[in-house]
C-alpha atoms as a PDB file:
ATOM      1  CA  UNK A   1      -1.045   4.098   6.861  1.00  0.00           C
ATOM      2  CA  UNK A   2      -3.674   4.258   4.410  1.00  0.00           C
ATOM      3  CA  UNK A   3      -2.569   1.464   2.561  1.00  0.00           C
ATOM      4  CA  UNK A   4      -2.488  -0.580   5.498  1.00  0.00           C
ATOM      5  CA  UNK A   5      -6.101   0.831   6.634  1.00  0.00           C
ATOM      6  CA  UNK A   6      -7.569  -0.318   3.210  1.00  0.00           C
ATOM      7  CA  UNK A   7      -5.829  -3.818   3.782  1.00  0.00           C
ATOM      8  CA  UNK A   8      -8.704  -4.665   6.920  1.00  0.00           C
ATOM      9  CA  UNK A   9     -11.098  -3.433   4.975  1.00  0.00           C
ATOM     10  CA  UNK A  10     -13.650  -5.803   3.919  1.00  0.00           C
ATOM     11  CA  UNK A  11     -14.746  -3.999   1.150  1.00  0.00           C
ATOM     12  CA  UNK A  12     -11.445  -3.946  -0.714  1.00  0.00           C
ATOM     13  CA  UNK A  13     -10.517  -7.085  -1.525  1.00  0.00           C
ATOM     14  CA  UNK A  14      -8.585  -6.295  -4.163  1.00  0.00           C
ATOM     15  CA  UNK A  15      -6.168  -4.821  -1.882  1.00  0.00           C
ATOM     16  CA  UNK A  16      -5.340  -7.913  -0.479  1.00  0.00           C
ATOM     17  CA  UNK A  17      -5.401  -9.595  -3.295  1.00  0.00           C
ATOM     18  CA  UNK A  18      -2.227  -7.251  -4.612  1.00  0.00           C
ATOM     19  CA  UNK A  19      -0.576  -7.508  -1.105  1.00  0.00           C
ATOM     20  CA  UNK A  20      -0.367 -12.075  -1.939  1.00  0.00           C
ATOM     21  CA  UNK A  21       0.423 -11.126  -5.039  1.00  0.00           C
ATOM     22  CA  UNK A  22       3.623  -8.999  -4.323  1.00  0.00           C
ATOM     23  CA  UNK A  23       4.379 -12.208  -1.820  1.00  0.00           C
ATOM     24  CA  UNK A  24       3.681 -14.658  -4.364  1.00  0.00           C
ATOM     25  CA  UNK A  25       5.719 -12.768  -7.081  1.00  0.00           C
ATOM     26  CA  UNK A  26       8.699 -12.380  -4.480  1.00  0.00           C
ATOM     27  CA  UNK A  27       9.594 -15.532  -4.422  1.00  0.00           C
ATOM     28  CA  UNK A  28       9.928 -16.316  -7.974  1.00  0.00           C
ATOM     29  CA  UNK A  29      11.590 -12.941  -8.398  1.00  0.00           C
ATOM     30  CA  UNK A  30      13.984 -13.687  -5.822  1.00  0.00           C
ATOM     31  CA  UNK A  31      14.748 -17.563  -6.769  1.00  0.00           C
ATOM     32  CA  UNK A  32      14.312 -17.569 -10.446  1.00  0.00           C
ATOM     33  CA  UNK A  33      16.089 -13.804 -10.666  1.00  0.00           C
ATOM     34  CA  UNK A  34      19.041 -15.012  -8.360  1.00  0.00           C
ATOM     35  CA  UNK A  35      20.167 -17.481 -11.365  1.00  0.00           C
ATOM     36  CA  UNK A  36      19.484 -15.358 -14.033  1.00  0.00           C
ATOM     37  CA  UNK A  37      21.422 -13.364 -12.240  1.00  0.00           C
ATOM     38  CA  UNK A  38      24.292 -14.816 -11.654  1.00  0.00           C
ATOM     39  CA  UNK A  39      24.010 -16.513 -15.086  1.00  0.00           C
ATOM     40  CA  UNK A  40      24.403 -13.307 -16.371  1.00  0.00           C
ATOM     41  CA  UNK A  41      21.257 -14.053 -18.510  1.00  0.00           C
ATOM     42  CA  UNK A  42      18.907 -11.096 -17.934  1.00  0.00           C
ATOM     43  CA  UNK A  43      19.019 -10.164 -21.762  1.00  0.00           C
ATOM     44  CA  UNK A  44      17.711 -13.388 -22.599  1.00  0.00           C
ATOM     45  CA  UNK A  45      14.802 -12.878 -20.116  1.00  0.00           C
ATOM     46  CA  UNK A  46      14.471  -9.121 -21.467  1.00  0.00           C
ATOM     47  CA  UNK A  47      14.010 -10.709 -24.913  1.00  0.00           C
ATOM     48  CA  UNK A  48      11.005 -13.104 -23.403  1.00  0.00           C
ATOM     49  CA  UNK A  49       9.395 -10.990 -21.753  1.00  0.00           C
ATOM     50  CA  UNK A  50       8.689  -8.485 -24.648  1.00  0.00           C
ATOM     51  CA  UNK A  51       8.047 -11.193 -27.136  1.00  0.00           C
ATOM     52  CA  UNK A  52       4.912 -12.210 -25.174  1.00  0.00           C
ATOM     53  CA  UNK A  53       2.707  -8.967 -26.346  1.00  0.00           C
ATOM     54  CA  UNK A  54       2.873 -10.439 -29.441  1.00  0.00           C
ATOM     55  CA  UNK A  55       1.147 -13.586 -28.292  1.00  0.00           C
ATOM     56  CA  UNK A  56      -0.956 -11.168 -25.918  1.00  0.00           C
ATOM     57  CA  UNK A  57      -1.855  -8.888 -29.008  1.00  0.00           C
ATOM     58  CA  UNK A  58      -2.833 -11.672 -31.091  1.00  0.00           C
ATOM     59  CA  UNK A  59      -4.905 -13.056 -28.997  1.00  0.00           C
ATOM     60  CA  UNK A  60      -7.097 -10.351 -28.468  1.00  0.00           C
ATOM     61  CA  UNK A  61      -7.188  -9.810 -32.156  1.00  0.00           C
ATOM     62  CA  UNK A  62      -8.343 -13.673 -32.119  1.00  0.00           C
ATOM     63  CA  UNK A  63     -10.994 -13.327 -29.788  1.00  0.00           C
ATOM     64  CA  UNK A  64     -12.764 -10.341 -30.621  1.00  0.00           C
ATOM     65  CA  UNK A  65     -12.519 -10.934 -34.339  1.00  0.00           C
ATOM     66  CA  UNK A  66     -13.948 -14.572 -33.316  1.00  0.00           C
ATOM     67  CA  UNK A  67     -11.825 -16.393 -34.922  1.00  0.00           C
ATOM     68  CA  UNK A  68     -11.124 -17.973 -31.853  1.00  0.00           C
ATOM     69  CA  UNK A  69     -13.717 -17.458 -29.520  1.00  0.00           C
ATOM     70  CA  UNK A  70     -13.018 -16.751 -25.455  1.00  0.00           C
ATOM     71  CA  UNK A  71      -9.229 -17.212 -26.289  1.00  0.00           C
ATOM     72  CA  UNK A  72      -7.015 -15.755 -23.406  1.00  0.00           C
ATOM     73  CA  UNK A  73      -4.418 -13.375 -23.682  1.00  0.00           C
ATOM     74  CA  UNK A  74      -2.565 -15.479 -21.389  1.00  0.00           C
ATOM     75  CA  UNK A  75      -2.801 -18.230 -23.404  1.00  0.00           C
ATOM     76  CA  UNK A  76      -1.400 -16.234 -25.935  1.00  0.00           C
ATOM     77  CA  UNK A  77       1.446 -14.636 -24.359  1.00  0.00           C
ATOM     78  CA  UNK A  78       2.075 -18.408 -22.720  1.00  0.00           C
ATOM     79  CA  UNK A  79       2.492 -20.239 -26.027  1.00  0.00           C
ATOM     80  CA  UNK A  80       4.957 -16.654 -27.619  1.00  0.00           C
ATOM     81  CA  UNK A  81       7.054 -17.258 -24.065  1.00  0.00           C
ATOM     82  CA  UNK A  82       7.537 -20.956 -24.960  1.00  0.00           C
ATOM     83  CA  UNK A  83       8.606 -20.390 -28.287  1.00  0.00           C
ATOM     84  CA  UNK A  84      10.839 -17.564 -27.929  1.00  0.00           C
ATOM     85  CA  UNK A  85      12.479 -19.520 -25.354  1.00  0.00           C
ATOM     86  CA  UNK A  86      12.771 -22.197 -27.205  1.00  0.00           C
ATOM     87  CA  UNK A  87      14.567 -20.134 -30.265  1.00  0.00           C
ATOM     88  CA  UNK A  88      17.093 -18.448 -28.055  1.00  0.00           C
ATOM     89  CA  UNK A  89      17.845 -21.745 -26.277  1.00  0.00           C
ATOM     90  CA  UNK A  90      18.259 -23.099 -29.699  1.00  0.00           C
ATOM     91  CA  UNK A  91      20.554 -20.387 -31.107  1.00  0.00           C
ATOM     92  CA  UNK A  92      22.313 -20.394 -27.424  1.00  0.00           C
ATOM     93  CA  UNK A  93      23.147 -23.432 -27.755  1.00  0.00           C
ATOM     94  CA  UNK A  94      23.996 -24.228 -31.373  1.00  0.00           C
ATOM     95  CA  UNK A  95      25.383 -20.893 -32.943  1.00  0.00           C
ATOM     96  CA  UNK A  96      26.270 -18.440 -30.181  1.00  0.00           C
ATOM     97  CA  UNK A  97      27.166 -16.189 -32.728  1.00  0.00           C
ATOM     98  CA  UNK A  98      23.859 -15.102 -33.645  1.00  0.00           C
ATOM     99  CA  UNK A  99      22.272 -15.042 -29.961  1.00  0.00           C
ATOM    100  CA  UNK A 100      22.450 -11.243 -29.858  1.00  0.00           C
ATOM    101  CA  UNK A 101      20.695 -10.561 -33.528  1.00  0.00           C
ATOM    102  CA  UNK A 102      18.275 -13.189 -32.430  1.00  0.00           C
ATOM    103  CA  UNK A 103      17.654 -11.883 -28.927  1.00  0.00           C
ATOM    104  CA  UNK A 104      16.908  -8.487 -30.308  1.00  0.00           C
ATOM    105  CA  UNK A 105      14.855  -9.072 -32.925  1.00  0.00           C
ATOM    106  CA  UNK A 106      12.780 -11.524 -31.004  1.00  0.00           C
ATOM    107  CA  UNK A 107      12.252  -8.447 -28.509  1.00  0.00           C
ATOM    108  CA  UNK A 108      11.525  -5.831 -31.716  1.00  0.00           C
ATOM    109  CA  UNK A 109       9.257  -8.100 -33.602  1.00  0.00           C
ATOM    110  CA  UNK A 110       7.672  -9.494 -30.529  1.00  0.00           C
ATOM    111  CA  UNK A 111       6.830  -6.198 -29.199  1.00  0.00           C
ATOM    112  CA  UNK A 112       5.780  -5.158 -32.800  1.00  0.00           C
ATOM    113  CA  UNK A 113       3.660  -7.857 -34.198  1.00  0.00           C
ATOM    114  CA  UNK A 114       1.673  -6.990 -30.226  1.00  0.00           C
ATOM    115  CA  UNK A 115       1.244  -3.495 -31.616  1.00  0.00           C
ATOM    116  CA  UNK A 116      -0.165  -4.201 -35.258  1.00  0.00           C
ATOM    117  CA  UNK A 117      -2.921  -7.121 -33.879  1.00  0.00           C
ATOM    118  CA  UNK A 118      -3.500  -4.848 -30.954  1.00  0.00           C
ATOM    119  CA  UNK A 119      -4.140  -1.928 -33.393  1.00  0.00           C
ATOM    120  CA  UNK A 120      -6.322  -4.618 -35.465  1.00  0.00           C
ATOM    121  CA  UNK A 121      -8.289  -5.467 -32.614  1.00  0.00           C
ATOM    122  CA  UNK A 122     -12.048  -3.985 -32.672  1.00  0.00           C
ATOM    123  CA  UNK A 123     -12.974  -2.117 -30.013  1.00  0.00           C
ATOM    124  CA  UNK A 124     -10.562  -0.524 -27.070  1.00  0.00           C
ATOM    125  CA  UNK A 125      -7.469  -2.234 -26.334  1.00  0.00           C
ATOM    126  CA  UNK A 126      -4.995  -0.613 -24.131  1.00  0.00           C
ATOM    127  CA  UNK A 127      -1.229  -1.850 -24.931  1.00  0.00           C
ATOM    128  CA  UNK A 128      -0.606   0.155 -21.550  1.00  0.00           C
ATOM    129  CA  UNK A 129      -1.918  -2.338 -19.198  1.00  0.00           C
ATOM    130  CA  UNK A 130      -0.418  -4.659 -20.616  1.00  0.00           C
ATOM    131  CA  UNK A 131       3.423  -2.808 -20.758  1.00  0.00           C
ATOM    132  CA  UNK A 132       2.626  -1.659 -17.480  1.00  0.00           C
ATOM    133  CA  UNK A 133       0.834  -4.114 -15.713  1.00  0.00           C
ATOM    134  CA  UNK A 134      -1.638  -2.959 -12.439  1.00  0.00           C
ATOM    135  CA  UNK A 135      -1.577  -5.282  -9.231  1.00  0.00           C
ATOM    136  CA  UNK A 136      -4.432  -3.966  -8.020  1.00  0.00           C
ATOM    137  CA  UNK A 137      -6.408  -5.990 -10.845  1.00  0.00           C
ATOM    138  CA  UNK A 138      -4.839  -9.327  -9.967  1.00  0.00           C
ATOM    139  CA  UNK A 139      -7.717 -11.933 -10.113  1.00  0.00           C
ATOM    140  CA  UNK A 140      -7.982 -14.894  -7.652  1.00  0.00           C
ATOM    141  CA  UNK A 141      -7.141 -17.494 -10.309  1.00  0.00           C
ATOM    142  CA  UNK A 142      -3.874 -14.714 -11.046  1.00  0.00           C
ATOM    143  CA  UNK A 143      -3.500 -15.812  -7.066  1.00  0.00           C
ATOM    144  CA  UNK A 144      -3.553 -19.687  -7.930  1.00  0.00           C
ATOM    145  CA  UNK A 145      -1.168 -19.824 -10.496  1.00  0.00           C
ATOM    146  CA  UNK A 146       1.252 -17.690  -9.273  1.00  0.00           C
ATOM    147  CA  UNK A 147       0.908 -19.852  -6.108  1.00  0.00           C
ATOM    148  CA  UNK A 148       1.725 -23.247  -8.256  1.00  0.00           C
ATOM    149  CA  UNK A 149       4.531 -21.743 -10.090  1.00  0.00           C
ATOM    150  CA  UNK A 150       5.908 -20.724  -6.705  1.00  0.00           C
ATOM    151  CA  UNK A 151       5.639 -24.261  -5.544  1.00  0.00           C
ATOM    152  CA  UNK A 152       7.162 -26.349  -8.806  1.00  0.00           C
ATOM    153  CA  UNK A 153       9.532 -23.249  -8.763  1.00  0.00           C
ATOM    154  CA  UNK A 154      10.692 -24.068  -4.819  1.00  0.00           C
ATOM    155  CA  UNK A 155      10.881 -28.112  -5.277  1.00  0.00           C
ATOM    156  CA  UNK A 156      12.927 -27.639  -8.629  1.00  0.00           C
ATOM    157  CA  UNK A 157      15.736 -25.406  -6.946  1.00  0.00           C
ATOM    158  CA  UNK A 158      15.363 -27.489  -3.610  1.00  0.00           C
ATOM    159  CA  UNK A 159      15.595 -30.980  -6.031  1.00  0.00           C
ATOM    160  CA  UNK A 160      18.410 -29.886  -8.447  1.00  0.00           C
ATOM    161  CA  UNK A 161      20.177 -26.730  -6.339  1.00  0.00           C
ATOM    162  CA  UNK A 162      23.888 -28.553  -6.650  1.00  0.00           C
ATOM    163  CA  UNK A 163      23.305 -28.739 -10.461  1.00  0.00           C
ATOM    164  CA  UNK A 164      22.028 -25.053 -10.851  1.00  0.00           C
ATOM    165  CA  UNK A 165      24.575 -23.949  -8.580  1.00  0.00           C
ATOM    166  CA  UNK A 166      27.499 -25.812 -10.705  1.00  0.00           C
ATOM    167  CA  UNK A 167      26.150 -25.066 -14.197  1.00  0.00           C
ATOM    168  CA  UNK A 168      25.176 -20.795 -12.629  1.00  0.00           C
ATOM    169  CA  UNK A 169      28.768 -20.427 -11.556  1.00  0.00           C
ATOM    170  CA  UNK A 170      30.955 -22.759 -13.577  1.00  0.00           C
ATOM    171  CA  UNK A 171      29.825 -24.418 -15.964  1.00  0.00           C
ATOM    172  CA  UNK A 172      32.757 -25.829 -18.046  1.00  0.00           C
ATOM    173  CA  UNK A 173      33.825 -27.838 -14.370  1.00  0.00           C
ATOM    174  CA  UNK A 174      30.260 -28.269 -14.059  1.00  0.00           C
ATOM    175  CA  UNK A 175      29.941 -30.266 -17.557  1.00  0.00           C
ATOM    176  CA  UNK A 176      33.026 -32.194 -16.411  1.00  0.00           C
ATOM    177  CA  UNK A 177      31.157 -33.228 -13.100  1.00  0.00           C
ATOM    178  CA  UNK A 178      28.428 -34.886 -14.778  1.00  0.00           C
ATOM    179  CA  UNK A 179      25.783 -32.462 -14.662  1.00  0.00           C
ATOM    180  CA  UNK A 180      23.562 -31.853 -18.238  1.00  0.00           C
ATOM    181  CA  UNK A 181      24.334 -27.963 -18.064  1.00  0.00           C
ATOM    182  CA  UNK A 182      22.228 -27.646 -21.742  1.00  0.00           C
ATOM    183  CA  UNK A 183      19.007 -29.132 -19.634  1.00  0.00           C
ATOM    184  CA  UNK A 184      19.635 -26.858 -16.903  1.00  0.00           C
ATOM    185  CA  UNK A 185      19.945 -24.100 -19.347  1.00  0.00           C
ATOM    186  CA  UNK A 186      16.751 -25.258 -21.415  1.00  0.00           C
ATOM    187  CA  UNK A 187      14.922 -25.609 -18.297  1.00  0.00           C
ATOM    188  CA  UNK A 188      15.640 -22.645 -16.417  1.00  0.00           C
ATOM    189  CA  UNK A 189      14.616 -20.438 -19.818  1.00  0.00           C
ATOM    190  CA  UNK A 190      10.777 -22.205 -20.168  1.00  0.00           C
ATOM    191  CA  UNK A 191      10.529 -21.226 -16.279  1.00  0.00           C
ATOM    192  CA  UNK A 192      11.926 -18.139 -17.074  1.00  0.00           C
ATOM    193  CA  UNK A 193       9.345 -18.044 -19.599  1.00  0.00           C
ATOM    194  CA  UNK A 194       6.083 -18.961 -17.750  1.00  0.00           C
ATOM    195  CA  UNK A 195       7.027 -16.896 -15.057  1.00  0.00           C
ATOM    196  CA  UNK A 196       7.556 -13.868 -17.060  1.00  0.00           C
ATOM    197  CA  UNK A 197       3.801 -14.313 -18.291  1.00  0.00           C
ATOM    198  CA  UNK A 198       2.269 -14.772 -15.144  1.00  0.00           C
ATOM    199  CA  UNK A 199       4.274 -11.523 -13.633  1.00  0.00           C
ATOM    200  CA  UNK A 200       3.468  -9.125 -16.192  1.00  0.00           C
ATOM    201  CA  UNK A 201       0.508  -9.004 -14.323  1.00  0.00           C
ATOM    202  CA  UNK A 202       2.246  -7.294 -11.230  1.00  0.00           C
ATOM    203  CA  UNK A 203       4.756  -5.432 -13.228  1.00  0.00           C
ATOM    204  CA  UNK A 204       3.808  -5.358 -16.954  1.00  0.00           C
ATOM    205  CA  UNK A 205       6.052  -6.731 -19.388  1.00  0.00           C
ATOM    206  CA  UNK A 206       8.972  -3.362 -19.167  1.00  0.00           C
ATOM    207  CA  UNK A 207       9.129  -4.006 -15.270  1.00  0.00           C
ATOM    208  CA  UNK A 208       9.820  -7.716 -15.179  1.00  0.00           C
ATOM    209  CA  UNK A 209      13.020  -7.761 -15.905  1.00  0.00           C
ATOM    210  CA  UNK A 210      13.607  -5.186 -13.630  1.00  0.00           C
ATOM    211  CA  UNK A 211      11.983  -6.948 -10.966  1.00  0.00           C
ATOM    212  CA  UNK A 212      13.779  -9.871 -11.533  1.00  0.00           C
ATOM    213  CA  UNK A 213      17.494  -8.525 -11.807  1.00  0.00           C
ATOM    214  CA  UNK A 214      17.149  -5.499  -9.122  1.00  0.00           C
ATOM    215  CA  UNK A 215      16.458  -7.393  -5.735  1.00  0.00           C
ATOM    216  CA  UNK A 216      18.728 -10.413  -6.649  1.00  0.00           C
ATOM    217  CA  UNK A 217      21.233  -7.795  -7.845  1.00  0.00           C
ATOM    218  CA  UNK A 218      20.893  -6.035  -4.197  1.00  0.00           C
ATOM    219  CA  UNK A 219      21.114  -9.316  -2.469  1.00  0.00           C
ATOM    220  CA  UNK A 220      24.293 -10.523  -4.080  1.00  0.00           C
ATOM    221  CA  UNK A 221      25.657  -7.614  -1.716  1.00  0.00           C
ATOM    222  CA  UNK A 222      24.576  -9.667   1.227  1.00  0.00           C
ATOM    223  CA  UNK A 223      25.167 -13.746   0.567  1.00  0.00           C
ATOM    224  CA  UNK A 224      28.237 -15.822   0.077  1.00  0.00           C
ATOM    225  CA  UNK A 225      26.291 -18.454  -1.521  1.00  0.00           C
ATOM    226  CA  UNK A 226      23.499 -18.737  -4.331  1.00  0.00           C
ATOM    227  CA  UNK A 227      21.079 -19.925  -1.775  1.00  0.00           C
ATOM    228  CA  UNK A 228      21.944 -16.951   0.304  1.00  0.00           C
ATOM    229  CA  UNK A 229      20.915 -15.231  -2.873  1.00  0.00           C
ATOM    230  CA  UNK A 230      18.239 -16.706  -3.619  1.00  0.00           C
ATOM    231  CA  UNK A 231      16.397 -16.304   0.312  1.00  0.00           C
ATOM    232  CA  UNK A 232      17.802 -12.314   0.323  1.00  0.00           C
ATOM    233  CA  UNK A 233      16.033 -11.502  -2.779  1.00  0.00           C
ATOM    234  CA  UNK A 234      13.152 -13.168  -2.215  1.00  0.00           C
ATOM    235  CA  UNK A 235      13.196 -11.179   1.175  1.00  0.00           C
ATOM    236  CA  UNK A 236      13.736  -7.602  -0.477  1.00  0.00           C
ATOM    237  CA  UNK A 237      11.712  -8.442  -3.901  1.00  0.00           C
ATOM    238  CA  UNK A 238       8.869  -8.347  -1.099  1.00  0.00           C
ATOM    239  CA  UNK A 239       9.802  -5.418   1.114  1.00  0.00           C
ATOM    240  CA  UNK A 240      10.384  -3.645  -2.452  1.00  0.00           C
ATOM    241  CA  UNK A 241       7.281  -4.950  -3.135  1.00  0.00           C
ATOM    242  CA  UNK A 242       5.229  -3.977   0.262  1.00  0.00           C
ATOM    243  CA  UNK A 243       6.617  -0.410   0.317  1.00  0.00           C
ATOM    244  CA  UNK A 244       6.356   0.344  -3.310  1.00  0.00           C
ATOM    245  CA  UNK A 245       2.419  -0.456  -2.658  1.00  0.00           C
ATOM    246  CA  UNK A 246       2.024   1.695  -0.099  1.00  0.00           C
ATOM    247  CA  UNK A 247       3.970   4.477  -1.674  1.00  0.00           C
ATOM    248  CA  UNK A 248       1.616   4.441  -4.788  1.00  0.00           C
ATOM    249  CA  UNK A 249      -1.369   3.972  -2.500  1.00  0.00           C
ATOM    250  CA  UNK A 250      -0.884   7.423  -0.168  1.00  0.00           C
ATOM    251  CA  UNK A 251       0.379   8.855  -3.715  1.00  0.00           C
ATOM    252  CA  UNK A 252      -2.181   7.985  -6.046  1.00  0.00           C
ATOM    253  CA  UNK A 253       0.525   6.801  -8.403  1.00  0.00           C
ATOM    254  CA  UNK A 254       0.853   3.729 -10.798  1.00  0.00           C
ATOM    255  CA  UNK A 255       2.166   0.810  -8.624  1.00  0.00           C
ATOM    256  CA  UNK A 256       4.306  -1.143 -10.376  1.00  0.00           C
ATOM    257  CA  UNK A 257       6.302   1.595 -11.366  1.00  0.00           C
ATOM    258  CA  UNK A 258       6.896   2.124  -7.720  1.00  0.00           C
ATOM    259  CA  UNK A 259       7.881  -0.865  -7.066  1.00  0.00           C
ATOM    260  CA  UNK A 260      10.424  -1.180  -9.378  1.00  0.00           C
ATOM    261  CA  UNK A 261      11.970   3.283  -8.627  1.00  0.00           C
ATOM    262  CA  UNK A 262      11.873   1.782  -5.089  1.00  0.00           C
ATOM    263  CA  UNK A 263      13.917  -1.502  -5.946  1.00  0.00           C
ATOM    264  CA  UNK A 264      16.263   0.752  -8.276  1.00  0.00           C
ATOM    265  CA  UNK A 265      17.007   3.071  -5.517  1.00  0.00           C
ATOM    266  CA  UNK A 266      17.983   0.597  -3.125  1.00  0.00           C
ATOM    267  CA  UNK A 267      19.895  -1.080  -5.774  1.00  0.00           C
ATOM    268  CA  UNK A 268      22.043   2.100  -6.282  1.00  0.00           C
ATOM    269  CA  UNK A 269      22.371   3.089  -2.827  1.00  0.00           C
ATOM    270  CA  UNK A 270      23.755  -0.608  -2.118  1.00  0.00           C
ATOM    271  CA  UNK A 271      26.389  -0.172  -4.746  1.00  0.00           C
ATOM    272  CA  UNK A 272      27.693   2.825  -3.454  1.00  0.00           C
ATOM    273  CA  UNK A 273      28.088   1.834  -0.346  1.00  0.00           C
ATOM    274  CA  UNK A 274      29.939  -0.874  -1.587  1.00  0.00           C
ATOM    275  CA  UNK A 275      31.995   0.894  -4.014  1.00  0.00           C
ATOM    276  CA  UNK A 276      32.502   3.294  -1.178  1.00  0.00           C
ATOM    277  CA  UNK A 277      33.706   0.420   0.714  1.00  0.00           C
ATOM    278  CA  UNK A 278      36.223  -0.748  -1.061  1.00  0.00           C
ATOM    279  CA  UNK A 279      37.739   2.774  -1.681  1.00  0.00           C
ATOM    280  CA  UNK A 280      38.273   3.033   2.164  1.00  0.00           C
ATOM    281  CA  UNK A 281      39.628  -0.286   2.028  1.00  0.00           C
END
């Protein structure tokens, strides 16, 4: 009740701030994580969304060094997103072979070269925030972009659901129907991408992935369909999302990790009860 106390509290606006944010968030975890998903593509996300600290990491090093003055760290981890994508799209695509030695050394050296520039960086930087992520910093311009994404996000799987749906589910009889599966595939990765930047703000960079797999993961216990998917995760990516906060509030404990022990638990409980179901069946 406290968390719900300090939400009509005009002099915590950062509460409510974190409360849009979880909303905002929802949606692309529930849309963008149905399809990766069912895809079976969360590795590939994984890989993204640790290679970013090295764009994050250098970045700061940049900025404080002034070698590039004022430059972001989301600028940073934007422009490391869009390339890794583009590499493991690349290798996807042309030598599936190699996608697993490239996906995980993207993620090591990512995650490394964040460490190094990080540890280069004069003055205090904490890696933690950034691993971590805390929702209860989420800016107002955070609040904006999130908000776009969610829109462009919504008219792309509105616009082009029958190809995602062919090329997320079959995509050998979707290729034969027409449909440019590689574009889908190319596409859905740099949203992947972008997304994954702008959410390690909620989460931190070790949570999205969770985030993104757990309520879609839940929901594919409820819906017949991927748009069923889609509307059930976006649903339970925000109850996750409204409980964990008011968990951590009352508990005084780190919020996106919350979040994510309360979207794992429900995760687990919902297969069980569906294991358990088919047993009696």
């Amino acid at each position: 009740m406290s968390f719900f106390s300090a939400l009509l509290d005009p002099s915590m606006p950062f509460v409510r701030n974190a409360l849009l944010a979880g909303i905002f968030s929802s949606i692309l975890f529930g849309v963008l994580g149905s399809v990766v998903t069912v895809k079976r593509i969360a590795g590939l996300a994984g890989a993204i969304s640790h290679a970013v600290l090295g764009g994050i990491g250098l970045a700061l090093f940049l900025a404080a060094r002034n070698i590039v003055p004022g430059f972001p760290p989301i600028a940073g981890a934007l422009i490391f997103a869009v390339i890794s994508a583009g590499l493991i799209a690349l290798v996807s695509l042309k030598a599936k072979q190699r996608e697993d030695t490239v996906i995980n050394a993207l993620w090591a050296i990512g995650m490394s070269m964040g460490i190094v520039f990080i540890a280069k960086t004069p003055g205090y930087a904490d890696p933690m925030s950034y691993l971590f992520g805390n929702i209860l910093l989420v800016s107002t311009r955070d609040l904006v972009l999130l908000a776009a994404l969610d829109a462009a996000v919504l008219f792309l799987a509105w616009r082009f659901y029958p190809q995602i749906e062919a090329s997320a589910f079959d995509e050998e009889f979707a290729k034969t129907r027409g449909v440019r599966t590689d574009v889908v595939f190319v596409a859905l990765l740099a949203v992947t991408a972008i997304a994954v930047v702008l959410l390690q703000t909620f989460v931190g960079i070790v949570m999205v992935i969770a985030m993104l797999t757990l309520p879609s993961g839940t929901a594919a216990y409820l819906s017949k369909n991927l748009a069923g998917m889609m509307i059930s995760g976006t649903v339970l990516a925000f109850l996750f999302s409204v409980l964990g906060l008011g968990i951590s509030w009352g508990l005084d404990l780190p919020s996106g990790a919350v979040v994510v022990l309360v979207a794992g638990a429900t995760f687990l409980a919902a297969s069980a009860i569906k294991g358990l179901r088919r047993r009696i069946r």
